[in-house]
Protein backbone atom coordinates (compact mmCIF):
# COMPACT_ATOMS: atom_id res chain seq x y z
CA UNK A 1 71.69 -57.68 -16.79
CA UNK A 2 68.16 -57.88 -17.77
CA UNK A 3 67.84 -61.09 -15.29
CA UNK A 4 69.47 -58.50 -12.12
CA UNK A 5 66.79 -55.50 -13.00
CA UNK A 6 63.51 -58.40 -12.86
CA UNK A 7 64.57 -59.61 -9.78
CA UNK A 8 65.26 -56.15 -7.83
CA UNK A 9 61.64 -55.21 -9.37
CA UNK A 10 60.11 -58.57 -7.63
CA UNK A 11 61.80 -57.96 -4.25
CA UNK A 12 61.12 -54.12 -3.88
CA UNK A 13 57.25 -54.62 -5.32
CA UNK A 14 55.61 -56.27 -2.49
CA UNK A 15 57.50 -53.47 -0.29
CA UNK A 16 55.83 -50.74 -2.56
CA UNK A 17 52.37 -52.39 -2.15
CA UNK A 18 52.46 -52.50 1.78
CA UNK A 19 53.46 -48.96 1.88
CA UNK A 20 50.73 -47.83 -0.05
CA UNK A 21 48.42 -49.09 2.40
CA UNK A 22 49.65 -48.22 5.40
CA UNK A 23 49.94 -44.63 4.22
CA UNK A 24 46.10 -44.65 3.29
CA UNK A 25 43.80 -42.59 5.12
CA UNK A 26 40.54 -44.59 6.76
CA UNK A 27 37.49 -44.32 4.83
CA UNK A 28 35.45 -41.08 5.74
CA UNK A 29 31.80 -41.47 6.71
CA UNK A 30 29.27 -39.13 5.46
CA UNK A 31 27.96 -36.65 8.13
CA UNK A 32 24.00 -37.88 9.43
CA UNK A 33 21.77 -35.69 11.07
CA UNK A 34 18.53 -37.08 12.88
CA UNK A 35 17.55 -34.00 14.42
CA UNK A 36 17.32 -30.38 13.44
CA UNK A 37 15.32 -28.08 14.67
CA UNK A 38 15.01 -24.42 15.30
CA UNK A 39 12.93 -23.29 18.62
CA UNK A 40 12.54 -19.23 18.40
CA UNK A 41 16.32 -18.54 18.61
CA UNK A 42 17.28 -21.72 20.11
CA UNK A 43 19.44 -24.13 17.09
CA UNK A 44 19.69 -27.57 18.29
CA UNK A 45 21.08 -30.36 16.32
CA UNK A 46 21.98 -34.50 16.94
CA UNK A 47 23.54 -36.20 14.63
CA UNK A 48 26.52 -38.57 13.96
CA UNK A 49 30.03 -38.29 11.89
CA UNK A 50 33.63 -39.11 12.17
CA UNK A 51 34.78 -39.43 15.68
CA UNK A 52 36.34 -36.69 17.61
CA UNK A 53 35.53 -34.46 15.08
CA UNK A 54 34.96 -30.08 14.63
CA UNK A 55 31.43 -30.00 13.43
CA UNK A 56 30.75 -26.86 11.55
CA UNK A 57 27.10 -25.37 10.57
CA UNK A 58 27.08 -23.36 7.75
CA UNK A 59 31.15 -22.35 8.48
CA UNK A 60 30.99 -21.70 11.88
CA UNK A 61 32.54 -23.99 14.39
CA UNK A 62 29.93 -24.63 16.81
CA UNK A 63 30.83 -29.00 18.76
CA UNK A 64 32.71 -31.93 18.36
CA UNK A 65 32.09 -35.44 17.90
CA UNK A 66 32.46 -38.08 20.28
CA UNK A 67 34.66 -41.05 19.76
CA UNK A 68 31.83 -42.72 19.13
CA UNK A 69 30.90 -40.11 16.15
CA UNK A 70 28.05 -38.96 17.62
CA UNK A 71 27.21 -35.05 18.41
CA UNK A 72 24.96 -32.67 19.91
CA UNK A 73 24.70 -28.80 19.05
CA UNK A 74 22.99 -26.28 21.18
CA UNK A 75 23.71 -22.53 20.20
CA UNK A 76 21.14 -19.65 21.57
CA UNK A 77 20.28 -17.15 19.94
CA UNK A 78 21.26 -18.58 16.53
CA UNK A 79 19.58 -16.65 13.35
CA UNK A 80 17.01 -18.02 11.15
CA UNK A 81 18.20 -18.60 7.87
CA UNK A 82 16.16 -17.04 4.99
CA UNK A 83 15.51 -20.21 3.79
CA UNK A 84 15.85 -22.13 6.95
CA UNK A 85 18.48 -24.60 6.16
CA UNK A 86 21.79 -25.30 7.79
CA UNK A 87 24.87 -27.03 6.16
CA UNK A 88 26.47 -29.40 8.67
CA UNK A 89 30.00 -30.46 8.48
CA UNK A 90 32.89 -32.94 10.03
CA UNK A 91 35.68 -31.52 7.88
CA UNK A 92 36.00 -34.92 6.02
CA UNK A 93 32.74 -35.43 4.40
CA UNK A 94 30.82 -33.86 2.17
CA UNK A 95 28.00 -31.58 4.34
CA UNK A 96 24.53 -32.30 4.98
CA UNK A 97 22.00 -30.13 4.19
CA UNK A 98 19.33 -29.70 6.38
CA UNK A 99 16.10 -28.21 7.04
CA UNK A 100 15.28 -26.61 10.47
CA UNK A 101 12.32 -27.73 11.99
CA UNK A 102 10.06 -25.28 13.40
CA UNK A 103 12.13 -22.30 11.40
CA UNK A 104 9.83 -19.52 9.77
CA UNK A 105 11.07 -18.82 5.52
CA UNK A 106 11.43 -15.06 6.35
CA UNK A 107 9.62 -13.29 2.93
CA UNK A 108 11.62 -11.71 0.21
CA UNK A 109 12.04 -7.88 1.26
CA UNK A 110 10.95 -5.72 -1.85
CA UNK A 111 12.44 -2.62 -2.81
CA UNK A 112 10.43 0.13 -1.53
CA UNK A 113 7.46 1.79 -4.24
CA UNK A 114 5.27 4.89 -3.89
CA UNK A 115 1.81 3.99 -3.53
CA UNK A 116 0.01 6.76 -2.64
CA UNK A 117 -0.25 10.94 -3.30
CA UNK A 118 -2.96 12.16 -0.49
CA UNK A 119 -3.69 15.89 -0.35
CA UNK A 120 -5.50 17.22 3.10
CA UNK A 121 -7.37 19.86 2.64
CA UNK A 122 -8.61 18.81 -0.83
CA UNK A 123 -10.91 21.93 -1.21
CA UNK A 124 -9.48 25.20 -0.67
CA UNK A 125 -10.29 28.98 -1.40
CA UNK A 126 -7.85 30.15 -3.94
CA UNK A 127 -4.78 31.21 -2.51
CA UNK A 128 -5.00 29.43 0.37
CA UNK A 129 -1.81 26.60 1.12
CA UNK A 130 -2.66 22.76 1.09
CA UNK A 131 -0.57 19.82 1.92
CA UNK A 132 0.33 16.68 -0.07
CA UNK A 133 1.59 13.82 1.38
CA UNK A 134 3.83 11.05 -0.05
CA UNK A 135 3.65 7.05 1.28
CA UNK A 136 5.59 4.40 0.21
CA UNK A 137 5.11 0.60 0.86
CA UNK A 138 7.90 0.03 2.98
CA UNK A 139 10.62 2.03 4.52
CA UNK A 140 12.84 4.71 2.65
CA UNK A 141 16.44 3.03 1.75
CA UNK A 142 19.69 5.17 2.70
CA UNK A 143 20.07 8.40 1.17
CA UNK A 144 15.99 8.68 0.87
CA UNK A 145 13.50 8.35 -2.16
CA UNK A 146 13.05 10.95 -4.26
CA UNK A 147 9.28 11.15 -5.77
CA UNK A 148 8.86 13.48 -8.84
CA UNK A 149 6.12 15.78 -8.53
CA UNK A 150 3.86 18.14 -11.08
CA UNK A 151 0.31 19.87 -11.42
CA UNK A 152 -1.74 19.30 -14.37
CA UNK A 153 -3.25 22.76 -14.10
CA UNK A 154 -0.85 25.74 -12.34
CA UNK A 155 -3.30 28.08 -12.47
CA UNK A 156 -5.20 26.78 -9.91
CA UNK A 157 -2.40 24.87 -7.98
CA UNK A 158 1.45 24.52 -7.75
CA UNK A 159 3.92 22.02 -5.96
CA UNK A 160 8.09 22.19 -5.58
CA UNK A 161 9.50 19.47 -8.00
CA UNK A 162 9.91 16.49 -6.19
CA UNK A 163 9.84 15.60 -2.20
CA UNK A 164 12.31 13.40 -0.63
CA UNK A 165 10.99 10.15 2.10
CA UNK A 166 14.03 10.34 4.63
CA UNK A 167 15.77 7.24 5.34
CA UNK A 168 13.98 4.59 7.29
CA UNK A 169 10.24 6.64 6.72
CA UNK A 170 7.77 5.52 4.78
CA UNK A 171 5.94 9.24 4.06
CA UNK A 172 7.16 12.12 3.73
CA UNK A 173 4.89 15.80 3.04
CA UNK A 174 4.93 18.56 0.27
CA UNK A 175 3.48 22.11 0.58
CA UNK A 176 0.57 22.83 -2.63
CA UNK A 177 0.07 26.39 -3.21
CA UNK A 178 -2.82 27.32 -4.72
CA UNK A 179 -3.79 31.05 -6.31
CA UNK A 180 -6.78 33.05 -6.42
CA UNK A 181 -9.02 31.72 -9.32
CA UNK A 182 -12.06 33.74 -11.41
CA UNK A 183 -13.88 30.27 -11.58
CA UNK A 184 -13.98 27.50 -8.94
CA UNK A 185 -11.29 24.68 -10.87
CA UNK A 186 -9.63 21.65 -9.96
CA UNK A 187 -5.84 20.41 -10.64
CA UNK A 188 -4.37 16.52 -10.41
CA UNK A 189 -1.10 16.58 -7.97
CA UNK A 190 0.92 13.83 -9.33
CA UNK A 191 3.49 11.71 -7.68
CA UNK A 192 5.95 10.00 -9.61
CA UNK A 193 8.55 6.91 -8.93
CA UNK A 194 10.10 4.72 -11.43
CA UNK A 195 7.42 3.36 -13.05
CA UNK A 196 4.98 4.15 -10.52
CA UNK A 197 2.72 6.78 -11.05
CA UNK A 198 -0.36 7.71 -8.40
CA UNK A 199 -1.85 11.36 -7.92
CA UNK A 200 -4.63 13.26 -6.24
CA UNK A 201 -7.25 16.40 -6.50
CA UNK A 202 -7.54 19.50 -5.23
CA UNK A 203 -9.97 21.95 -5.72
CA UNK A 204 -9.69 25.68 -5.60
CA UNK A 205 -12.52 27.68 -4.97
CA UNK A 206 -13.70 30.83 -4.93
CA UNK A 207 -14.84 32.29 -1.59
CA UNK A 208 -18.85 32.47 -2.77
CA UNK A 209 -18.63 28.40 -4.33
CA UNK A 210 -16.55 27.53 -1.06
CA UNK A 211 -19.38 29.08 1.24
CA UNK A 212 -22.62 28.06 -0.96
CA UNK A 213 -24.83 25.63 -2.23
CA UNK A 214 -27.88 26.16 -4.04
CA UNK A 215 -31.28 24.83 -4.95
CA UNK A 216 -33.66 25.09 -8.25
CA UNK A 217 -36.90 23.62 -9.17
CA UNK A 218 -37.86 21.47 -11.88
CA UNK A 219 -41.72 21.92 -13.25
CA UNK A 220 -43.22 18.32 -13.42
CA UNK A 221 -46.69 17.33 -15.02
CA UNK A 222 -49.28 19.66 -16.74
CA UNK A 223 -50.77 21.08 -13.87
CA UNK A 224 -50.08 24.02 -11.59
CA UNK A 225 -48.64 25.18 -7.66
CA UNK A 226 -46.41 26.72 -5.77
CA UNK A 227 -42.93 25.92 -4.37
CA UNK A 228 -41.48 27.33 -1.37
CA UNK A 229 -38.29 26.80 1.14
CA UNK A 230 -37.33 26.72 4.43
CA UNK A 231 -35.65 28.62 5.33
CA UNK A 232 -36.48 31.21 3.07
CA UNK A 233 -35.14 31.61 -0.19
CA UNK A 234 -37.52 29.30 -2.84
CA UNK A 235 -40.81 30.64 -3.48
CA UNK A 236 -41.37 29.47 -7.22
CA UNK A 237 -44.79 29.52 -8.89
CA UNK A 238 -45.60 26.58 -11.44
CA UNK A 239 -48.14 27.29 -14.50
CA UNK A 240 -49.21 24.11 -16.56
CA UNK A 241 -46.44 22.64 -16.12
CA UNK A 242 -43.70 25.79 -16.66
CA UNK A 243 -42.04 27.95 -14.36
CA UNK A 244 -43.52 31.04 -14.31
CA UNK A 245 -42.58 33.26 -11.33
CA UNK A 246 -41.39 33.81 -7.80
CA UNK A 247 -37.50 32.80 -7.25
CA UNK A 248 -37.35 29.00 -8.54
CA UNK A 249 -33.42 28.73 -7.06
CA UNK A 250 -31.36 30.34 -4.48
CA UNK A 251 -28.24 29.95 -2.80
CA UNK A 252 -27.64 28.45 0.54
CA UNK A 253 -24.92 28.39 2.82
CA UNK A 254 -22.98 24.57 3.01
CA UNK A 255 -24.61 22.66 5.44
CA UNK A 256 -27.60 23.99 5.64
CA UNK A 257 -30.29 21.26 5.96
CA UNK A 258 -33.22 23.09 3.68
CA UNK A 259 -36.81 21.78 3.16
CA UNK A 260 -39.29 22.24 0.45
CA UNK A 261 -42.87 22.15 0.68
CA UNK A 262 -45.23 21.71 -2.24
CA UNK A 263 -48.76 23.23 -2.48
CA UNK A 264 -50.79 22.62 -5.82
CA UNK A 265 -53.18 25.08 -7.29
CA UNK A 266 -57.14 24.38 -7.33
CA UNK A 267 -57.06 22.96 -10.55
CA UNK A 268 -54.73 20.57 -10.19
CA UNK A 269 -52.91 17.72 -7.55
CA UNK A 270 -49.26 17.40 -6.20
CA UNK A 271 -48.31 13.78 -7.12
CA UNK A 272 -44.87 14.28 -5.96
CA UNK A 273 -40.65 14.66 -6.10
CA UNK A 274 -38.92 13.14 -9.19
CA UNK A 275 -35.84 11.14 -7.07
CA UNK A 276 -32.58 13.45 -8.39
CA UNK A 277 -29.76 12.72 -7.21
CA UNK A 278 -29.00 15.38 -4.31
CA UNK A 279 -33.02 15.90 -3.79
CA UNK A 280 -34.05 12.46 -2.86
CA UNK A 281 -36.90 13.62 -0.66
CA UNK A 282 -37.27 17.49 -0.29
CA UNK A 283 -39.86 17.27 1.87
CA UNK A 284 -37.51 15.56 4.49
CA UNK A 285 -34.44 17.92 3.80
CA UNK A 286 -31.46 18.79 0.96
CA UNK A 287 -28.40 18.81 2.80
CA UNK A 288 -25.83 21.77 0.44
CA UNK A 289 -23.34 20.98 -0.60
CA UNK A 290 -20.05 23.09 -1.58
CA UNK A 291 -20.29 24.30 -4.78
CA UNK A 292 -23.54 22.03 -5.99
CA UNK A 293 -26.87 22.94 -7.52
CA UNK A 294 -29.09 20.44 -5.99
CA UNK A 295 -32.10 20.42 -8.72
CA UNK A 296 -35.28 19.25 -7.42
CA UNK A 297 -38.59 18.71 -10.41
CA UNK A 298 -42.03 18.74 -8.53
CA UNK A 299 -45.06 16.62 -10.09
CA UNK A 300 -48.06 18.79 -10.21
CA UNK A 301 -51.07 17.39 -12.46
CA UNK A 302 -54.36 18.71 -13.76
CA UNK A 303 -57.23 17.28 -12.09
């Protein structure tokens, strides 16, 4: 019995051996490409891979090999990429990656981030409006972007809670109302995003500080002279060296371009303006500003 089962086993195993082979699939190549390249929106690609083949890029049917193996692809428009490479595949082999030639790496898009609170006008007689505007650094997603908003000082200015950037804008504005204040004051609008804080400053006024300037004189030296503006409005007198009558500061309306002239006494000898800053040159003109006191000291000296 043992002698029957042997023999069966040497007849039938040779059989087994040639079917195994016959029933074997052919050995697969691996998919070559020897010429990629991306021209604006115009993909071409050569290459070679099992014959009369689908060739895929990146999962999308797009040729067929020859029975030689060998393919061409031309698709227009075709999309870049963000990183520029294509996966290329014969449906046997594993795919080759490849990297377009010619392809742009398209940047990483960032969420969008406030970056700026800009109010226009930034000085203002109390209780009248002013606006605020919002700016982000790239377009609003869907739904908007909310930015937080608060005054450091509501007695000079207020603003609504937050502002929303519509979808697809990159600003978006905010009313500031201010109120009527006893003393000219300042308040910090401030705009706030995640972790992203940025703010800006309005003043409030009142109507005289909005309108006027003004301009006082400093005594200089030992000696003695007199001061006076024009226009009108200065006439100071200078003894040894101290103020000591006439009208040594007055106010002037904003923008006025106002010129002082210097005249010593007999005793003495103008030797000239102290550089301050906002009275570089008197003689040549003090340009008010809103709100300033632009403080000019004159050099007279005993001769």
């Amino acid at each position: 019995m043992n002698h029957t089962r042997l023999t069966r086993l040497a007849l039938f195993g040779p059989l087994l051996v040639v079917a195994i082979v016959v029933g074997a699939s052919p050995a697969s190549a691996d998919v070559r490409v020897s010429r990629a390249e991306l021209n604006g929106t115009q993909l071409r690609l050569d290459g070679t891979a099992v014959a009369n083949r689908t060739i895929t890029v990146d999962g999308v049917a797009m040729g067929t090999s020859d029975a030689a193996g060998s393919f061409r692809i031309e698709r227009d428009p075709f999309t870049a990429p963000a990183d520029c490479t294509v996966h290329v595949n014969d449906g046997s082999a594993a795919p080759a990656t490849v990297t377009l030639a010619r392809c742009t790496v398209s940047p990483a898009s960032s969420p969008p981030a406030l970056t700026t609170i800009r109010i226009n006008p930034r000085d203002v007689v109390g209780g009248d409006p002013s606006t605020g505007t919002a700016t982000l650094t790239a377009a609003a997603p869907a739904g908007g972007f909310v930015v937080s908003l608060s005054s450091d000082n509501t007695a000079a200015a207020t603003v609504p809670p937050s502002v929303t950037i519509p979808s697809g804008a990159i600003t978006a504005s905010f009313p500031i109302t201010t109120n009527v204040v006893p003393n000219s004051q300042s308040a910090l609008i401030i705009g706030t995003a995640g972790t992203v804080t940025a703010y800006d400053i309005v003043t409030v006024w009142t109507p005289f500080a909005f309108n006027n300037g003004s301009v006082s004189i400093l005594p200089g030296g030992n000696g003695s002279g007199r001061v006076t503006s024009s226009p009108a409005g200065i006439d100071c007198t200078i003894t040894r060296g101290n103020s000591s009558g006439g009208t040594c500061s007055a106010f002037f309306p904003v923008g006025i371009v106002v010129t002082l002239d210097a005249r010593p006494a007999a005793d003495s000898k103008f030797v000239g303006w102290r550089s301050l800053p906002g009275c570089v040159d008197p003689a040549k003109g003090i340009t008010i500003s809103r709100g300033t006191n632009h403080t000019c000291q004159v050099g007279f000296q005993l001769r």
